[in-house]
C-alpha atoms as a PDB file:
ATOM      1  CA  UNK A   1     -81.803 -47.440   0.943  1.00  0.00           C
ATOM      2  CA  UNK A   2     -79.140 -45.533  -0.687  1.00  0.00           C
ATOM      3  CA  UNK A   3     -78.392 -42.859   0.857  1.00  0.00           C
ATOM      4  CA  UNK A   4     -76.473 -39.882  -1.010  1.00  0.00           C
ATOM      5  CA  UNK A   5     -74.107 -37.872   1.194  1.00  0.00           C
ATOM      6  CA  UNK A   6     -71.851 -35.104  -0.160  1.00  0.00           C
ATOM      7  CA  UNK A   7     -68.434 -36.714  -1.447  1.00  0.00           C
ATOM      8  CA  UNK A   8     -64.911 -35.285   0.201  1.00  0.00           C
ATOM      9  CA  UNK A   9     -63.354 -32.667  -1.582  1.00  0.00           C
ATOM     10  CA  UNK A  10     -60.460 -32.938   0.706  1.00  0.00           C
ATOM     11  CA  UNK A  11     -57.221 -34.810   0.849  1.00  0.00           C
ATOM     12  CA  UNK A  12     -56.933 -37.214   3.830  1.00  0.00           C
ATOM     13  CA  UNK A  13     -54.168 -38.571   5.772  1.00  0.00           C
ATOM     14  CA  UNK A  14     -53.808 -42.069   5.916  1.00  0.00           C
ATOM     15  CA  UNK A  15     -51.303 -44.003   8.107  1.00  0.00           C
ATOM     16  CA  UNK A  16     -50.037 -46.364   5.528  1.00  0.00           C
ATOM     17  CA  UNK A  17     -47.280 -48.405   7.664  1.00  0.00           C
ATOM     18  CA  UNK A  18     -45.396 -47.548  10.464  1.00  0.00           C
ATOM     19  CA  UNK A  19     -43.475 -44.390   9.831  1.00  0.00           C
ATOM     20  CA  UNK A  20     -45.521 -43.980   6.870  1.00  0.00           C
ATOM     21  CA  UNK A  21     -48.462 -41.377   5.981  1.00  0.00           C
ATOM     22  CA  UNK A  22     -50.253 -41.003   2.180  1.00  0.00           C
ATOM     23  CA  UNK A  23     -52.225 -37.493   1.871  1.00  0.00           C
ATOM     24  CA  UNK A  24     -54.939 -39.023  -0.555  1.00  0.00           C
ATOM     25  CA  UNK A  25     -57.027 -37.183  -3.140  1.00  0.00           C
ATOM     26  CA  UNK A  26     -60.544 -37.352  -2.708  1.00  0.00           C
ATOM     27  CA  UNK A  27     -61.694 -40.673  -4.821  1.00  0.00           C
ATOM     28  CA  UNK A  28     -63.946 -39.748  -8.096  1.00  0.00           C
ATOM     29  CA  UNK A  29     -65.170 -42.511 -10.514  1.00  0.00           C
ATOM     30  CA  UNK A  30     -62.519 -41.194 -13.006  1.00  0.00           C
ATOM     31  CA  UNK A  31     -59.502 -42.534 -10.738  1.00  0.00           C
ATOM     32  CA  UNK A  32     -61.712 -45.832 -10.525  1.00  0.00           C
ATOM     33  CA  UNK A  33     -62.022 -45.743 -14.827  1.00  0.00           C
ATOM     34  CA  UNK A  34     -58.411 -44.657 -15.111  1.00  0.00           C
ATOM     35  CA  UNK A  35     -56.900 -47.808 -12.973  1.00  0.00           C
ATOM     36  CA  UNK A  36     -59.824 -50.043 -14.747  1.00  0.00           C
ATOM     37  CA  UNK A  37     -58.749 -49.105 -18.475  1.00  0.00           C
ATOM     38  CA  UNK A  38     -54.521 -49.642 -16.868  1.00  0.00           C
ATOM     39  CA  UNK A  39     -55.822 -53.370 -15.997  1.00  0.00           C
ATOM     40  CA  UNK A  40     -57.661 -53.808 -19.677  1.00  0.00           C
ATOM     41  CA  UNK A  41     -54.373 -52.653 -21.184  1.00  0.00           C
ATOM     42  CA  UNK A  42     -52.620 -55.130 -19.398  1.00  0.00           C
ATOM     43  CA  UNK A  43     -54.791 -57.972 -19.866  1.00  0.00           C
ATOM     44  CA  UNK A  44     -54.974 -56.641 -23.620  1.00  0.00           C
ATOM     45  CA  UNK A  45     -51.117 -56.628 -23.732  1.00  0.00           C
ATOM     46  CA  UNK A  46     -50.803 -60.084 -22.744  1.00  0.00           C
ATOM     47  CA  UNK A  47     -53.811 -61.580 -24.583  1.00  0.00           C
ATOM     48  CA  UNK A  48     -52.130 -60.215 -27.846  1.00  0.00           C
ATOM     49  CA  UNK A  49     -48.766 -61.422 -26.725  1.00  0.00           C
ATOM     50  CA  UNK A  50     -49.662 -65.035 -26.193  1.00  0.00           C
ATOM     51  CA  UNK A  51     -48.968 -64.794 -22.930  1.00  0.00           C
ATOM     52  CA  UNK A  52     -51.980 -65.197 -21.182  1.00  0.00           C
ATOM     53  CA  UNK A  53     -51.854 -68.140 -18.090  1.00  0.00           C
ATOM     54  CA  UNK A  54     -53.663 -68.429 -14.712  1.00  0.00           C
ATOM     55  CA  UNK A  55     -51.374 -65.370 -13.052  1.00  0.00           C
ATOM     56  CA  UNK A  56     -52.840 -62.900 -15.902  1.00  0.00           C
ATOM     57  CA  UNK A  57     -56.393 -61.794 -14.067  1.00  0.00           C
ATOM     58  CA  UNK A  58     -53.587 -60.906 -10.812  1.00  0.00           C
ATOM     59  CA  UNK A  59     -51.285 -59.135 -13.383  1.00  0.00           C
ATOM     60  CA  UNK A  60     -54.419 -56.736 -14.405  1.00  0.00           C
ATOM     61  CA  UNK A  61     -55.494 -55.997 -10.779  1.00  0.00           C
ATOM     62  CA  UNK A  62     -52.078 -55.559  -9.781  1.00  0.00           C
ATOM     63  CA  UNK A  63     -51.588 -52.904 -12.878  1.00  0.00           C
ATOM     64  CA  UNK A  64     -55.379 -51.341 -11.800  1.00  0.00           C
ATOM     65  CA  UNK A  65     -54.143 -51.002  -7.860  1.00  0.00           C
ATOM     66  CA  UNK A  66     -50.825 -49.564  -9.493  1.00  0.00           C
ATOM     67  CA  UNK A  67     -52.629 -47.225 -11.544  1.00  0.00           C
ATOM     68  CA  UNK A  68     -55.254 -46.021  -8.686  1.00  0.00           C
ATOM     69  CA  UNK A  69     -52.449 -45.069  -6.274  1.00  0.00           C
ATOM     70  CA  UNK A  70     -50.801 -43.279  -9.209  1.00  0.00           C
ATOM     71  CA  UNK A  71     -53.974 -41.076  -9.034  1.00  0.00           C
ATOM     72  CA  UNK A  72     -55.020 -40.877  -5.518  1.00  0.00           C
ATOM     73  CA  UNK A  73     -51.489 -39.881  -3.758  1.00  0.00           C
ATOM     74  CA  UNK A  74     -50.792 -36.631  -3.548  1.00  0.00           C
ATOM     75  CA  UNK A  75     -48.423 -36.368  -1.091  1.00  0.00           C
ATOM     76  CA  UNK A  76     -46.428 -38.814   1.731  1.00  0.00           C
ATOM     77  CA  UNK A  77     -44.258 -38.736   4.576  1.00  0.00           C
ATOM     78  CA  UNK A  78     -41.619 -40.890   5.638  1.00  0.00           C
ATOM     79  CA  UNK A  79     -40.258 -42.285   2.463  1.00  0.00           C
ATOM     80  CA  UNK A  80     -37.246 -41.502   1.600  1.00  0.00           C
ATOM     81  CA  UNK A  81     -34.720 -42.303  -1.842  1.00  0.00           C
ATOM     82  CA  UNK A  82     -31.533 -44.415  -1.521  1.00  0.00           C
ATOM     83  CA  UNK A  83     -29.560 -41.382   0.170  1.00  0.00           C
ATOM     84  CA  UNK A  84     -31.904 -41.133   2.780  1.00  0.00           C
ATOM     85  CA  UNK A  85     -33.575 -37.868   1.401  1.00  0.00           C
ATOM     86  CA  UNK A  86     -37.410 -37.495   1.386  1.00  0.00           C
ATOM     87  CA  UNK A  87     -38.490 -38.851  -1.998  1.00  0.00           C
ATOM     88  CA  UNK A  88     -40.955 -36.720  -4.021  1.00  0.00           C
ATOM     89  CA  UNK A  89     -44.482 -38.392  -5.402  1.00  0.00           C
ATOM     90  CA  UNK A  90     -43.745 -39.559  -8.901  1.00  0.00           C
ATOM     91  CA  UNK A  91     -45.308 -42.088 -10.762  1.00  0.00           C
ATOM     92  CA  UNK A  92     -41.917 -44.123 -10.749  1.00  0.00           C
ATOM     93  CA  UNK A  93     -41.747 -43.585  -6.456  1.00  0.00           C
ATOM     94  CA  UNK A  94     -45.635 -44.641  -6.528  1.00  0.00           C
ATOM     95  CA  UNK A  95     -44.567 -48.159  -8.290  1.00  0.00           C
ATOM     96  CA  UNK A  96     -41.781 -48.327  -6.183  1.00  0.00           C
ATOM     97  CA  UNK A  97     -43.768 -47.889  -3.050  1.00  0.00           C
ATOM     98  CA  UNK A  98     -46.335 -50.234  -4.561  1.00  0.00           C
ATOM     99  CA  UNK A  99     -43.524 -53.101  -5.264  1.00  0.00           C
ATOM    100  CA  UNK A 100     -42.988 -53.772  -1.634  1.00  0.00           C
ATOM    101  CA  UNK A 101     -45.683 -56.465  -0.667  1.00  0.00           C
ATOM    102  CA  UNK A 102     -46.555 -54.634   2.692  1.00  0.00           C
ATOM    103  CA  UNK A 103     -47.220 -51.069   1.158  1.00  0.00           C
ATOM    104  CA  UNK A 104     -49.067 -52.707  -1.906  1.00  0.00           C
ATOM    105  CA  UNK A 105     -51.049 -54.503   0.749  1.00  0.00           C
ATOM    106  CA  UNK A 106     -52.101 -51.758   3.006  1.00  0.00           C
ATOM    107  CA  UNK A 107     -52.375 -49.283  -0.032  1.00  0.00           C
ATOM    108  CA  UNK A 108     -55.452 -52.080  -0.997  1.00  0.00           C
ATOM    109  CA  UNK A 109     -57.070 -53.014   1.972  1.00  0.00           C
ATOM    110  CA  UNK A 110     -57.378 -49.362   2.955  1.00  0.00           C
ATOM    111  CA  UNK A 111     -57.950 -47.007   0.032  1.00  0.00           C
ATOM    112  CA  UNK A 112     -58.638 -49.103  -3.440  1.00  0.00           C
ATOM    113  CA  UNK A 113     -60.878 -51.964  -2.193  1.00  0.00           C
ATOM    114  CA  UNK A 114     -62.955 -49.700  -0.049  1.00  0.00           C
ATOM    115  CA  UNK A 115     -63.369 -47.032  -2.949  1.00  0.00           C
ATOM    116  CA  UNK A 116     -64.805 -50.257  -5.101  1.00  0.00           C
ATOM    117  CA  UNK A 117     -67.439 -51.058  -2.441  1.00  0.00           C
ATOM    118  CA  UNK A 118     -70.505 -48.951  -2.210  1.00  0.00           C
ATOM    119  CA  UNK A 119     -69.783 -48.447   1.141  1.00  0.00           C
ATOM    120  CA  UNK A 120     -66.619 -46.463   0.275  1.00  0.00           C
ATOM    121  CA  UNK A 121     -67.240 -43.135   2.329  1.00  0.00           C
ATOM    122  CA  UNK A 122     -65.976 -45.161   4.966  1.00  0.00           C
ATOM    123  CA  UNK A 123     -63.181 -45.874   3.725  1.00  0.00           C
ATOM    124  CA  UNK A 124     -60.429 -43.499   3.514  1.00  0.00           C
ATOM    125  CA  UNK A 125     -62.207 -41.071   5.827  1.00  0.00           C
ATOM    126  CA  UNK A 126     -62.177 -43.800   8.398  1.00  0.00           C
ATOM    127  CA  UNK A 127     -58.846 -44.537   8.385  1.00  0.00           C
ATOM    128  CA  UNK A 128     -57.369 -41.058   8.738  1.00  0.00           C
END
């Protein structure tokens, strides 16, 4: 049975990585159609460049992960820039956070993956 429960209209707290927290906005289907048209464009992109090879299907989910965090975090604690200095939530900060393997990691098996599956109000709300 599918059972329909009211969706969070709340950010949550997530512990990301040691030291690190991501307040994230409550998922919607548009963050989900956003990061979905980000890994067309990219696919797109490549197919018209010639460039297409076995690593292109991991370039578009990469690009749709990318985009989804873009979306979904709204705030974050304990990252800092190069002085040390808590870095503010831009889109360039997201992909930098997203670079590193462990954060890009997490950032999946925690918040995008579980917003994909139909089981995805216990996702994010879980892992606060």
């Amino acid at each position: 049975m599918l059972n329909l429960s009211p969706a969070p209209t709340e950010p949550t707290w997530i512990d990301l990585m040691e030291g690190v927290r991501l307040q994230i906005r409550p998922r919607s289907i548009v963050h989900i159609l956003v990061s979905r048209e980000a890994a067309g464009k990219a696919y797109i992109e490549e197919r018209d460049a010639g460039l297409l090879d076995e690593a292109s299907d991991l370039r578009a989910t990469t690009a749709m992960v990318i985009r989804y965090a873009r979306a979904v975090i709204a705030d974050w604690s304990g990252i800092g820039d190069t002085n040390g200095d808590p870095a503010p939530v831009t889109p360039e900060n997201v992909d930098a956070l997203m670079a590193r393997w462990d954060a890009y990691e997490r950032f999946d098996q925690l918040v995008f993956t579980p917003a994909l599956n139909a089981n995805a109000g216990q996702s994010v709300d879980a892992a606060a």
